[in-house]
Protein backbone atom coordinates (compact mmCIF):
# COMPACT_ATOMS: atom_id res chain seq x y z
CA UNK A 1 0.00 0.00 0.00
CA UNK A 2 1.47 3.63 -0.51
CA UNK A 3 1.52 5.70 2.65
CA UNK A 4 3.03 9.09 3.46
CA UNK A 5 5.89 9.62 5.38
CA UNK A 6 7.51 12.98 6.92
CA UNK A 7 11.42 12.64 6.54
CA UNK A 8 12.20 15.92 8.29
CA UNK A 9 11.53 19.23 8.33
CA UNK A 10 9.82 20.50 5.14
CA UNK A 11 10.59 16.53 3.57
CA UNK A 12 8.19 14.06 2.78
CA UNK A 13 7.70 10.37 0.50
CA UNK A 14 4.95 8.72 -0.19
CA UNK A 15 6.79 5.04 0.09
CA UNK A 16 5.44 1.68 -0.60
CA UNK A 17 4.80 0.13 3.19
CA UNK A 18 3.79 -3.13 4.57
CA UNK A 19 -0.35 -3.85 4.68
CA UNK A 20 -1.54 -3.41 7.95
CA UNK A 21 -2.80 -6.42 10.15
CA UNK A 22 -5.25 -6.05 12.96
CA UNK A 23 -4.99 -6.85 16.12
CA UNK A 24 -7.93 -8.63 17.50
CA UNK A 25 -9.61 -5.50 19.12
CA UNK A 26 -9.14 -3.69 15.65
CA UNK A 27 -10.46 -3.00 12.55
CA UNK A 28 -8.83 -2.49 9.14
CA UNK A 29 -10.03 0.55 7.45
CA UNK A 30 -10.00 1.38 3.46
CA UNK A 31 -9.17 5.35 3.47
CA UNK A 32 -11.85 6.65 1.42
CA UNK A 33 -10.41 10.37 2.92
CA UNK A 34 -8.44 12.30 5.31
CA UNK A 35 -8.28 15.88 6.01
CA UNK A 36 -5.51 17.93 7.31
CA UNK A 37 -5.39 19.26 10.78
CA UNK A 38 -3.51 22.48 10.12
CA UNK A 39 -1.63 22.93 13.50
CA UNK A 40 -0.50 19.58 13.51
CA UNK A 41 0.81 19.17 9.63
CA UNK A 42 1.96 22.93 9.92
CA UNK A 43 3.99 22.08 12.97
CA UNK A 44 5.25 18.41 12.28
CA UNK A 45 6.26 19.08 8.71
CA UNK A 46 7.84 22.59 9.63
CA UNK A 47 9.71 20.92 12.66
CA UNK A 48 7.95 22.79 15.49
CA UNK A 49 7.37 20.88 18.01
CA UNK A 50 3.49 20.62 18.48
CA UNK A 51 3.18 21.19 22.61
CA UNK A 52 6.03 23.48 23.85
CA UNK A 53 8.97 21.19 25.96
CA UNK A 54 8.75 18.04 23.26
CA UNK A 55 10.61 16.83 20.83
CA UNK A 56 9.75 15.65 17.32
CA UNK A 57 11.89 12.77 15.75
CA UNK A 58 12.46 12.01 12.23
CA UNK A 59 11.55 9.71 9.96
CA UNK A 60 7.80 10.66 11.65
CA UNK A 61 6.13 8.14 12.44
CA UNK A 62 4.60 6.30 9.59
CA UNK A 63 0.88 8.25 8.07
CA UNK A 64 0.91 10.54 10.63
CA UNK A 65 0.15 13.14 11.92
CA UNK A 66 -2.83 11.83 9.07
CA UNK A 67 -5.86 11.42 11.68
CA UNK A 68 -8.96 12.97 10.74
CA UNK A 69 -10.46 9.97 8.49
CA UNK A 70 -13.59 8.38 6.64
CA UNK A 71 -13.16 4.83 5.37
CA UNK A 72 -14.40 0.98 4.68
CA UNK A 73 -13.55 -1.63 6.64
CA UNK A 74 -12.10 -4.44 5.34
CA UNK A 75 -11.11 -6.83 8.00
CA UNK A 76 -12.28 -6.86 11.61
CA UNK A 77 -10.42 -8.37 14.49
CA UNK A 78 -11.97 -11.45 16.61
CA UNK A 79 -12.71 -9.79 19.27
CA UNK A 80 -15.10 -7.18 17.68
CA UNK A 81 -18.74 -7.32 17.88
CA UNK A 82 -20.20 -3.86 16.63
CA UNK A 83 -18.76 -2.75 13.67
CA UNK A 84 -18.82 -5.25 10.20
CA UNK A 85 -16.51 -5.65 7.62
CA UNK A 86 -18.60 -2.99 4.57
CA UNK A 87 -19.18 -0.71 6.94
CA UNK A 88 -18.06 2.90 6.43
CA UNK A 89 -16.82 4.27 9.50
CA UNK A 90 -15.13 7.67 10.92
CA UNK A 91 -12.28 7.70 13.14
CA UNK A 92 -13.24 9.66 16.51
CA UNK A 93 -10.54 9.76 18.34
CA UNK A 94 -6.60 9.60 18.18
CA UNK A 95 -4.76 7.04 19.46
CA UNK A 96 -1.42 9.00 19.14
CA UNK A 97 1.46 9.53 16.89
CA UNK A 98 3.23 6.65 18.26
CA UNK A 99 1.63 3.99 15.46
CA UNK A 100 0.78 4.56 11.80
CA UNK A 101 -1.19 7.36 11.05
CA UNK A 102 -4.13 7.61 8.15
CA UNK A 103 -2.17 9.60 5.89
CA UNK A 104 -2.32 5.93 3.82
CA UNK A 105 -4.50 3.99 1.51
CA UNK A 106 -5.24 1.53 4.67
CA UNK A 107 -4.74 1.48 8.59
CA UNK A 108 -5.60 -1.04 11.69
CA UNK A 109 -7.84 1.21 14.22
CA UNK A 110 -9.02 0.62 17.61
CA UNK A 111 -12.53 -0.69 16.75
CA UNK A 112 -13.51 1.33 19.84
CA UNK A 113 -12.08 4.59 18.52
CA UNK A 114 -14.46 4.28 15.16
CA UNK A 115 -18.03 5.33 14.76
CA UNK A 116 -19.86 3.90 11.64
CA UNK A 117 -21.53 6.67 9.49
CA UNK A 118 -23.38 5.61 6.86
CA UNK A 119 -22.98 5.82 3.17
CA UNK A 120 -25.45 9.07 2.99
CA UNK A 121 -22.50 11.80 3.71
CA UNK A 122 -19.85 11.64 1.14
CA UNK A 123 -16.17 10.74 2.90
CA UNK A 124 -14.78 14.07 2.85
CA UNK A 125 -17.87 15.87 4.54
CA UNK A 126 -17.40 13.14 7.48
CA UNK A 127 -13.72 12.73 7.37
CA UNK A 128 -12.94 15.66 10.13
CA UNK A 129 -15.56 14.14 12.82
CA UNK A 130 -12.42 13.70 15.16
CA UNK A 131 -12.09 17.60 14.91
CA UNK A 132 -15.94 17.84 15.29
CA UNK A 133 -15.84 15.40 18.34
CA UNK A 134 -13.13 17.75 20.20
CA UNK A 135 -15.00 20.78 19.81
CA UNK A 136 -18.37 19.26 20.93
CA UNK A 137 -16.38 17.89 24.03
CA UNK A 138 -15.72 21.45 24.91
CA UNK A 139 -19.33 22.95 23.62
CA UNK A 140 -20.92 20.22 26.12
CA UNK A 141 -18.78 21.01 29.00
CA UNK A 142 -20.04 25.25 28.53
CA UNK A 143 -23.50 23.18 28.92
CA UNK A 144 -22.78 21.95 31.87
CA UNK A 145 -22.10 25.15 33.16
CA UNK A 146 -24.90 26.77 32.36
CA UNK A 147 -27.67 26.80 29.28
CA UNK A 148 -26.01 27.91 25.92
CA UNK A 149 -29.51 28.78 24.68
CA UNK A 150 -30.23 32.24 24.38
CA UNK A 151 -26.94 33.21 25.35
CA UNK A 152 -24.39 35.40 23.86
CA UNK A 153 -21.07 33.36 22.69
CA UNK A 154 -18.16 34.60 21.23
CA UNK A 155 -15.59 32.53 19.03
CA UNK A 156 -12.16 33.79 18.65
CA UNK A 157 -10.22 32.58 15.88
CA UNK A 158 -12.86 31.29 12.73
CA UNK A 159 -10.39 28.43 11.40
CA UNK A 160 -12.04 25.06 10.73
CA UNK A 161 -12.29 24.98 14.45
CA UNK A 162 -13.56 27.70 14.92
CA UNK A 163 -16.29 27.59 12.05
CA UNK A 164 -17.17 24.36 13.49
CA UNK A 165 -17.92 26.42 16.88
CA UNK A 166 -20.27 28.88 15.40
CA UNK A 167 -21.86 25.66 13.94
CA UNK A 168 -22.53 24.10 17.51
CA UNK A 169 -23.54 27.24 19.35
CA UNK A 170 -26.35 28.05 16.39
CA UNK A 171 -27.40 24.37 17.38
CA UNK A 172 -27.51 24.86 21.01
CA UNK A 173 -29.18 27.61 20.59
CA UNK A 174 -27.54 30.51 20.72
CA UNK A 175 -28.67 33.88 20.84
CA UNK A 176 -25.99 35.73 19.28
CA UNK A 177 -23.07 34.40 17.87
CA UNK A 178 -19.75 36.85 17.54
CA UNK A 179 -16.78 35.60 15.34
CA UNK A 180 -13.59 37.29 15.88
CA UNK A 181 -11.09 36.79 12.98
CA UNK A 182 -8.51 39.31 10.88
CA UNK A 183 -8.79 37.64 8.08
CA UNK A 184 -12.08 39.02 5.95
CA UNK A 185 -12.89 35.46 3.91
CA UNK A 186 -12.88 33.37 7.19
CA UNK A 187 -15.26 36.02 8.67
CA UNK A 188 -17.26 36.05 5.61
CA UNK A 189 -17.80 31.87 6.27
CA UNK A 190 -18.35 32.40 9.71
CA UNK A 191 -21.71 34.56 9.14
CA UNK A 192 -22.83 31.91 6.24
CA UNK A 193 -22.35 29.55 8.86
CA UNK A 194 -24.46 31.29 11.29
CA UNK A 195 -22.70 34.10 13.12
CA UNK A 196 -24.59 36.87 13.61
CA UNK A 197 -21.46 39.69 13.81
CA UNK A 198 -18.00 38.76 13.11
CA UNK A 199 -14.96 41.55 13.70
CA UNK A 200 -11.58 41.80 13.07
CA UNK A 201 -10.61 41.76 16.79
CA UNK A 202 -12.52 43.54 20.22
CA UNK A 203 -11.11 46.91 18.76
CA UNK A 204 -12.17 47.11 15.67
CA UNK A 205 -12.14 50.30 14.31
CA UNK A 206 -15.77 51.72 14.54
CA UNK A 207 -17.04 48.86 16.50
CA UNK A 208 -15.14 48.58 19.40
CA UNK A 209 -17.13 45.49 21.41
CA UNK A 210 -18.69 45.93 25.14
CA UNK A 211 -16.22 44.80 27.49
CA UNK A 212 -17.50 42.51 30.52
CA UNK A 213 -20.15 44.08 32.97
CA UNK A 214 -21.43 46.88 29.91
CA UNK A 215 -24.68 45.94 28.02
CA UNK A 216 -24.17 43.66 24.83
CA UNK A 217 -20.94 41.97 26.75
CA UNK A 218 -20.77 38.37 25.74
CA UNK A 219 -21.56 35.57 28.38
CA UNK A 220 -19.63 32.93 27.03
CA UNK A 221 -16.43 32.50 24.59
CA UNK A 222 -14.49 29.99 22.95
CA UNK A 223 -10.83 30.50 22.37
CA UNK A 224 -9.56 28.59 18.83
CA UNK A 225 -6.01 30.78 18.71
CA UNK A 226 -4.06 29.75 21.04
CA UNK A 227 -2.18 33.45 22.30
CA UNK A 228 -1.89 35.05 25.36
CA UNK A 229 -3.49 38.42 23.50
CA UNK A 230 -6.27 36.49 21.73
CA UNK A 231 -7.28 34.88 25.42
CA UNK A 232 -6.72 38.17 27.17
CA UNK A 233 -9.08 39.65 24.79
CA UNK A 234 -11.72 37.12 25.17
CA UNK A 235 -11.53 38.01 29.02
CA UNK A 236 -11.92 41.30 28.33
CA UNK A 237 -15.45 41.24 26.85
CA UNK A 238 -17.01 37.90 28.38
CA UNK A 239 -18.75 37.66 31.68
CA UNK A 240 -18.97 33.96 32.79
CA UNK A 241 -17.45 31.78 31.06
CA UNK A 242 -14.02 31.71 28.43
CA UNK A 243 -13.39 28.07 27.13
CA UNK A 244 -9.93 27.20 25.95
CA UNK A 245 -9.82 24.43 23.09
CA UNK A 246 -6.71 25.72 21.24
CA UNK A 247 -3.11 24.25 22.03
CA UNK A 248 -1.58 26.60 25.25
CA UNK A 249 1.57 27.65 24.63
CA UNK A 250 2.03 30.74 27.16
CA UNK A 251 0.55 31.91 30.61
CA UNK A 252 -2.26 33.37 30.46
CA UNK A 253 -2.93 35.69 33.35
CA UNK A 254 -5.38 35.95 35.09
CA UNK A 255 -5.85 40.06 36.15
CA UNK A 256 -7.59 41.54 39.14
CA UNK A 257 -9.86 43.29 36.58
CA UNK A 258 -11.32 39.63 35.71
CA UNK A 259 -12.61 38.87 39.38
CA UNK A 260 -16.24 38.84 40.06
CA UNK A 261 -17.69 35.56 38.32
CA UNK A 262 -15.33 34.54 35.24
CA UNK A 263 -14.06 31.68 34.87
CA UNK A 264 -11.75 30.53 32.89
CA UNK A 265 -11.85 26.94 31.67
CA UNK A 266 -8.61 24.66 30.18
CA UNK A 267 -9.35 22.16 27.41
CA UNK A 268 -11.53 19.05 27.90
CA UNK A 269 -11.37 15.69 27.51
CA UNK A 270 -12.18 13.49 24.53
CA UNK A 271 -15.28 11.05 24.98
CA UNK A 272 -17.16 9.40 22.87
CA UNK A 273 -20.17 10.96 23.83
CA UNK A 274 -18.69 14.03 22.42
CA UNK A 275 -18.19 12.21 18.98
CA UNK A 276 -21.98 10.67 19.24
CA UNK A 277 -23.23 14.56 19.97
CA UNK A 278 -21.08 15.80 16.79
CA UNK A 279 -22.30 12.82 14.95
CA UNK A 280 -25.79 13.45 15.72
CA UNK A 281 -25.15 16.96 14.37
CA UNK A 282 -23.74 16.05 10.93
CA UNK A 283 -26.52 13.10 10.38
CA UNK A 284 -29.19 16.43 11.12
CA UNK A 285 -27.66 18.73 8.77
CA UNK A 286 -27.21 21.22 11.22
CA UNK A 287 -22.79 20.76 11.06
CA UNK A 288 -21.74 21.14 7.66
CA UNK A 289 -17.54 19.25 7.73
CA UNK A 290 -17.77 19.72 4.18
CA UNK A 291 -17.65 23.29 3.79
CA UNK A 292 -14.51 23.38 5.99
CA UNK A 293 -12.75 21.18 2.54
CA UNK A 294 -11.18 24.25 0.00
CA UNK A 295 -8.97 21.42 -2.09
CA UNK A 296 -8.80 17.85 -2.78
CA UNK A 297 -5.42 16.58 -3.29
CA UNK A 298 -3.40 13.08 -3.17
CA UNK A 299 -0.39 12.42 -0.25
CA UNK A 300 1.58 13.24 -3.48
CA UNK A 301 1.02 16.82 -3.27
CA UNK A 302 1.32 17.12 0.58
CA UNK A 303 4.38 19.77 0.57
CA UNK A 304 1.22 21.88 -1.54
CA UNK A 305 -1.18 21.22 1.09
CA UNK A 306 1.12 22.60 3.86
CA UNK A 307 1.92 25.78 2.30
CA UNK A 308 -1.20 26.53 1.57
CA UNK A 309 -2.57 26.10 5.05
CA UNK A 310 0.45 28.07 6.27
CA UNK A 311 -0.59 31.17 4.01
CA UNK A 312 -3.97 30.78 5.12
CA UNK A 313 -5.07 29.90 1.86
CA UNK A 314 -7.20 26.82 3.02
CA UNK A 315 -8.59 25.20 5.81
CA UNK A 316 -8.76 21.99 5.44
CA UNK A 317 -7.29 19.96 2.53
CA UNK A 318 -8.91 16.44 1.69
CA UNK A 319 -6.49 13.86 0.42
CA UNK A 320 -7.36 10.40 -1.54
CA UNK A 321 -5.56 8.22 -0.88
CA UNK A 322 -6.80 5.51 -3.20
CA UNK A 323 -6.09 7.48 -5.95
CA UNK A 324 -2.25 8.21 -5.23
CA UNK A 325 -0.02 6.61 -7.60
């Protein structure tokens, strides 16, 4: 089978590799499609390290970090019961960049880390549900806090994460959805998606936003940046509740002028009841993955991929692999 391979820093090869064999708790899995996950191919094939302290070592491992995927299974282990072989399944969670990743034409998953999806969504508008799953983990936890209906949310940053935010809070029932982005097409998405204002940033010229404790002040926000000034921002015009899915890679601090009922909330844990609620969501119509998908593309033309999610010229690119040479 061909699979891709990272060889080091702005390097790749998409080599001839061994067929995968499952274990008896697995499943082997036909990739019908895989979409990027720009932090992670930006970082891994740039060589920046992905979570600040680590260390990435080359050759990468094997298809990753390939993990957002739609496929057939082909061959199920003896010890599952739930999924068949001719099913067509989504991956839902990650089991790590320690073992081949999907960036491949096959790969052995946990049977327990797959959800089967049907044959009514086309691969590539299911292929990101692992993406979808993380952000509902984080949506459901705001809901445990307190009602998202009628509410005022804020989503800062309006990448694929970030569009699939908006998507989830206009589901839950939102009130008003703000989408805070500089770049003008990803804002543009944003309100087709269902935000009702999106802005450049809190201080946009003209329409500076209510900061926390004035009228029109947000009650809840979602971080999907990542920065210290993005987060502090956030603060700055959000009452309750601030929600951190993006990857930390500085203090945030927490000022005096922030006392008096916010609370800020680190990133959540991956369930499958997270992936069920996202699922749920795409089977409805009311998530739309495939609008996130700006090029299709085989492993071949990875290096292309990566440079044009660096320039911010895509969001998510779909590869094929069963139509790579």
């Amino acid at each position: 089978m061909k699979a891709l391979q990272i060889m080091g820093p702005g390097q790749f090869e998409v080599k001839e590799a061994p067929m995968p064999r499952p274990e008896p708790h697995e499943v082997l899995v036909k990739i019908l499609a895989v979409t990027t996950c720009p932090h992670w191919d930006i970082h891994i094939f740039g060589g920046d390290p992905m979570f600040p302290g680590t260390k990435i070592e080359y050759p990468y491992t094997l298809g990753q970090p390939g993990h957002e995927a739609c496929g057939e299974v082909v061959e199920a282990g003896s010890e599952v019961r739930d999924i068949n072989v001719g099913q067509r399944v989504c991956a839902w969670r990650d089991p790590g960049h320690h073992r081949q990743g999907c960036y491949a034409q096959y790969v052995a998953m946990d049977a327990a880390s797959v959800l089967p999806v049907g044959v009514d969504l086309a691969p590539e508008a299911c292929a990101a549900l692992e993406l979808a799953m993380c952000m509902s983990a984080h949506v459901l936890f705001a809901e445990k806090l307190g009602e998202i209906k009628g509410k005022r949310v804020g989503v800062f940053g309006l990448g694929s994460a970030g569009l699939v935010c908006v998507q989830l809070l206009k589901a839950a029932g939102a009130a008003y959805i703000v989408g805070f982005d500089p770049l003008p097409e990803r804002r543009a998405m944003a309100a087709r998606l269902g935000a009702d204002l999106t802005l450049a940033s809190v201080g946009q010229e003209g329409k500076d936003f209510p900061r926390r404790g004035q009228s029109g002040s947000l009650h809840y926000a979602f971080d999907c940046v990542g920065t210290r000034a993005v987060v502090h921002e956030a603060m700055e015009v959000t009452g309750r509740l601030v929600v951190l899915f993006a990857v930390q890679r500085e203090a945030y601090v927490f000022d005096p002028q922030f006392w008096g009922g916010l609370t800020l909330a680190g990133t959540q844990p991956h369930t499958r009841a997270a992936a069920e609620h996202a699922l749920a969501h795409l089977l409805d119509g009311t998530l739309d993955l495939g609008v996130l998908v700006s090029h299709r593309m085989r492993l071949e033309e990875y290096g292309v991929a990566v440079d044009l999610l660096q320039r911010h010229e895509a969001l998510k690119v779909v590869f094929l692999p069963q139509e790579s040479a």
